[in-house]
N, C-alpha and C. Protein backbone atom coordinates (compact mmCIF):
# COMPACT_ATOMS: atom_id res chain seq x y z
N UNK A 1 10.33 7.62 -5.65
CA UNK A 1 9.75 6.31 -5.48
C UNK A 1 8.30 6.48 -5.06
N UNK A 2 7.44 5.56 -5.58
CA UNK A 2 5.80 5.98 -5.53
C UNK A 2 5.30 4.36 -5.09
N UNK A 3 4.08 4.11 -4.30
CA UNK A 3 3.68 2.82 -4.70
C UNK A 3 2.02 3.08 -5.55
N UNK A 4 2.02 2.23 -6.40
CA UNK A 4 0.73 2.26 -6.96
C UNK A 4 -0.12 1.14 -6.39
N UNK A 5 -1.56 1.57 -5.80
CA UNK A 5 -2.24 0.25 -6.19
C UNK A 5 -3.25 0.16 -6.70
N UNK A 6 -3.65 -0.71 -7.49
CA UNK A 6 -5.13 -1.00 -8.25
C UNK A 6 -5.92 -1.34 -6.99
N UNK A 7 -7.13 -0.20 -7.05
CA UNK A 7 -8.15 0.34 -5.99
C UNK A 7 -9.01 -0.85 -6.54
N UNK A 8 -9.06 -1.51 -7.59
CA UNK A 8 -10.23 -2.38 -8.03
C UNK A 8 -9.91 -3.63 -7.40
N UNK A 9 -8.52 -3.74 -7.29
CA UNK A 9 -8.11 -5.32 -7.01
C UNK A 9 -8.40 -5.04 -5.04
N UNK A 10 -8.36 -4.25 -5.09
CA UNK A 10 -8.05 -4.27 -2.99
C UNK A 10 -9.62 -5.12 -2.27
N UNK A 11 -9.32 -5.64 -1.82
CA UNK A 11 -10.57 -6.21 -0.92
C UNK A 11 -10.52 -5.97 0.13
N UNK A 12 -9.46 -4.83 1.24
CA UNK A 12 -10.27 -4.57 2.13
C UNK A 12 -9.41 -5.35 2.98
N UNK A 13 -8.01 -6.55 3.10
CA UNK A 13 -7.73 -6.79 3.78
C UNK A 13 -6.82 -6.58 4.71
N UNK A 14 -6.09 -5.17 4.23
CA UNK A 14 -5.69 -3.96 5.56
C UNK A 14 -4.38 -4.81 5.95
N UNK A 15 -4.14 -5.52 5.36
CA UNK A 15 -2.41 -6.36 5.60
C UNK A 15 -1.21 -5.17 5.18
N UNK A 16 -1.79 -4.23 4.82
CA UNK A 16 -0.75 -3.78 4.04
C UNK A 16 -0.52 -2.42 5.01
N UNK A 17 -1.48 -2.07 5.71
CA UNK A 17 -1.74 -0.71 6.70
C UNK A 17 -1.24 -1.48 8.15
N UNK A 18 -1.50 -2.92 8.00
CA UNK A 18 -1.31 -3.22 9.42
C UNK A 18 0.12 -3.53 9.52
N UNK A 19 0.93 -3.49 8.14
CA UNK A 19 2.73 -3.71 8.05
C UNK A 19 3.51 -1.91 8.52
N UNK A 20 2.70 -1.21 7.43
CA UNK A 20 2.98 0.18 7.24
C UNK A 20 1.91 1.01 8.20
N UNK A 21 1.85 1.07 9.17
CA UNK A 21 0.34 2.16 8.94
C UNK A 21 0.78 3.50 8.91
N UNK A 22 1.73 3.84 9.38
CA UNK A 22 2.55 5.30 8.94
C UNK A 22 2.53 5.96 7.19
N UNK A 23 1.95 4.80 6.24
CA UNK A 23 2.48 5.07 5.09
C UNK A 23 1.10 4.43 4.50
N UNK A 24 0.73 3.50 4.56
CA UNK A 24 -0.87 3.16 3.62
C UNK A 24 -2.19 3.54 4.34
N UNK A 25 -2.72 3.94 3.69
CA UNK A 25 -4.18 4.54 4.38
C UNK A 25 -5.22 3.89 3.93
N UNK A 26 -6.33 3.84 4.68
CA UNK A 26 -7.52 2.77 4.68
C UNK A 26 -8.66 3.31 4.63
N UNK A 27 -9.69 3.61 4.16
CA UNK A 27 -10.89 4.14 4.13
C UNK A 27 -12.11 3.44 5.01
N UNK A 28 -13.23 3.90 5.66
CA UNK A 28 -13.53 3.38 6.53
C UNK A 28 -14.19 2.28 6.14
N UNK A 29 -14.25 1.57 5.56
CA UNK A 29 -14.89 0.44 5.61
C UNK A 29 -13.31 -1.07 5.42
N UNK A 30 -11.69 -0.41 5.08
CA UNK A 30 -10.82 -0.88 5.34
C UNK A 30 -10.30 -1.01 3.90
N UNK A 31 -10.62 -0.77 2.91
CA UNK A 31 -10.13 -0.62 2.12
C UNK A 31 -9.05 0.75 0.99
N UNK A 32 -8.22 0.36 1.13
CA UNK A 32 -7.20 0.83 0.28
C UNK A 32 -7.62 3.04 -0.13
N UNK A 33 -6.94 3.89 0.65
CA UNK A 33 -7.85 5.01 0.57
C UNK A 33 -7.46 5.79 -1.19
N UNK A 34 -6.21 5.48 -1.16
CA UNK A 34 -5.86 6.34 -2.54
C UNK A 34 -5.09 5.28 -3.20
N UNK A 35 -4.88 5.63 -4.83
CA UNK A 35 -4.47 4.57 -5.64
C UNK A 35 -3.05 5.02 -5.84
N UNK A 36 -2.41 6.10 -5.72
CA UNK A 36 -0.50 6.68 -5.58
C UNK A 36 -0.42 7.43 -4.41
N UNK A 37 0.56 6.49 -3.99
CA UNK A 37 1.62 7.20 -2.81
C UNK A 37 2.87 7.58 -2.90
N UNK A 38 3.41 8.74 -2.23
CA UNK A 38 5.06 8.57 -2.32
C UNK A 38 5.11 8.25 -1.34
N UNK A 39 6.63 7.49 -1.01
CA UNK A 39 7.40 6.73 -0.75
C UNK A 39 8.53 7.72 -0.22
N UNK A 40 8.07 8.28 1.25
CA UNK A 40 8.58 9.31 1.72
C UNK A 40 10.38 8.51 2.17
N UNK A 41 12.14 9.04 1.93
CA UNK A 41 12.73 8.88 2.10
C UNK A 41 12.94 8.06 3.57
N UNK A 42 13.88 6.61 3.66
CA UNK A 42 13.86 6.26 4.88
C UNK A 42 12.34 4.85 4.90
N UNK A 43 11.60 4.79 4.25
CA UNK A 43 10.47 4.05 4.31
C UNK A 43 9.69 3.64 3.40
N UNK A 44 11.38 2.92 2.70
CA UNK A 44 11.01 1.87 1.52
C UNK A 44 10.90 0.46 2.10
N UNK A 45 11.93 0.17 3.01
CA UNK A 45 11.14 -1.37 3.68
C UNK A 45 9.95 -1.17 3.95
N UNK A 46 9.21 -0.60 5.05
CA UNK A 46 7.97 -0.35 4.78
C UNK A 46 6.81 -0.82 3.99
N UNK A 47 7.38 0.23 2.97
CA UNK A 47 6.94 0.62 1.73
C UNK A 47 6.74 -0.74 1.04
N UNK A 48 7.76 -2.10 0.98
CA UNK A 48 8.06 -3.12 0.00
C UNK A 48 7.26 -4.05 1.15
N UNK A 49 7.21 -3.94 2.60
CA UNK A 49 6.36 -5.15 3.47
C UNK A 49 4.92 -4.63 3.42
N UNK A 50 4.09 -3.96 2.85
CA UNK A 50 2.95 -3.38 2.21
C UNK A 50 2.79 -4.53 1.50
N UNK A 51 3.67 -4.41 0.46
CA UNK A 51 3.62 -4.98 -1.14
C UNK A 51 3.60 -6.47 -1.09
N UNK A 52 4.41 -6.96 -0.47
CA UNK A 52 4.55 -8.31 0.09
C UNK A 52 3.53 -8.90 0.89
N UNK A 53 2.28 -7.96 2.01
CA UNK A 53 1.31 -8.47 2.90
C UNK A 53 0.20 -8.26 1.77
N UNK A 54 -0.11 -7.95 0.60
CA UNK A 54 -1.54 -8.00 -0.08
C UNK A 54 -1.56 -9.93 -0.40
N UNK A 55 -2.45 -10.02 -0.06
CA UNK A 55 -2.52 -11.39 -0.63
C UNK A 55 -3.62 -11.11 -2.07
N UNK A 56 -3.75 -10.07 -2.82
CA UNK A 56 -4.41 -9.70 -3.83
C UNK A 56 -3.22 -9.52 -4.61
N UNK A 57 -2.00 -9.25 -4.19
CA UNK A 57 -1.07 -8.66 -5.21
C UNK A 57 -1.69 -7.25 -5.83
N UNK A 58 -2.17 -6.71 -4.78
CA UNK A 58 -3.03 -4.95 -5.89
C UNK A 58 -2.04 -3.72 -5.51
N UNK A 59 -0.79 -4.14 -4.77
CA UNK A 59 0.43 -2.92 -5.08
C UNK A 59 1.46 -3.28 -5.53
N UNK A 60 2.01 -2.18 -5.99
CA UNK A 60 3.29 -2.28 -6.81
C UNK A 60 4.06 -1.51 -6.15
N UNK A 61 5.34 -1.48 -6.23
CA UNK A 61 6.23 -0.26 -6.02
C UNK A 61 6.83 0.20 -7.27
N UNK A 62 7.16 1.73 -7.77
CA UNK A 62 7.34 2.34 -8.62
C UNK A 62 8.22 2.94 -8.82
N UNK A 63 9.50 2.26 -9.05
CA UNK A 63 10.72 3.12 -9.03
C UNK A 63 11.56 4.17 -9.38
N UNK A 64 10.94 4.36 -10.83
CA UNK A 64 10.97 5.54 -12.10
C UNK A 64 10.36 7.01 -10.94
């Protein structure tokens, strides 16, 4: 399990680090640090209240 997010769509509003911060990372100015993550076992809720706090909709989760 991976989440993807489009680095173009992120604006920076850190909803998604401030659900997860164990699991999404932020670059210093607060935006979105890398565009694939795994989805380390145990921290798929997490992982899916990330996905749910973008109000950009710029992650996905990746189940394949």
């Amino acid at each position: 399990m991976r989440i993807h997010i489009e680095l173009d769509q992120c604006e920076g509003h850190g909803l998604c680090a401030a659900t997860a911060p164990d699991l999404y990372d932020l670059d210093a100015e607060g935006y979105a640090a890398k565009a694939d993550l795994h989805v380390p076992e145990g921290m798929l809720d997490k992982a899916e209240s990330g996905v749910s706090a973008c109000p950009m909709r710029a992650i996905r989760l990746i189940t394949q």
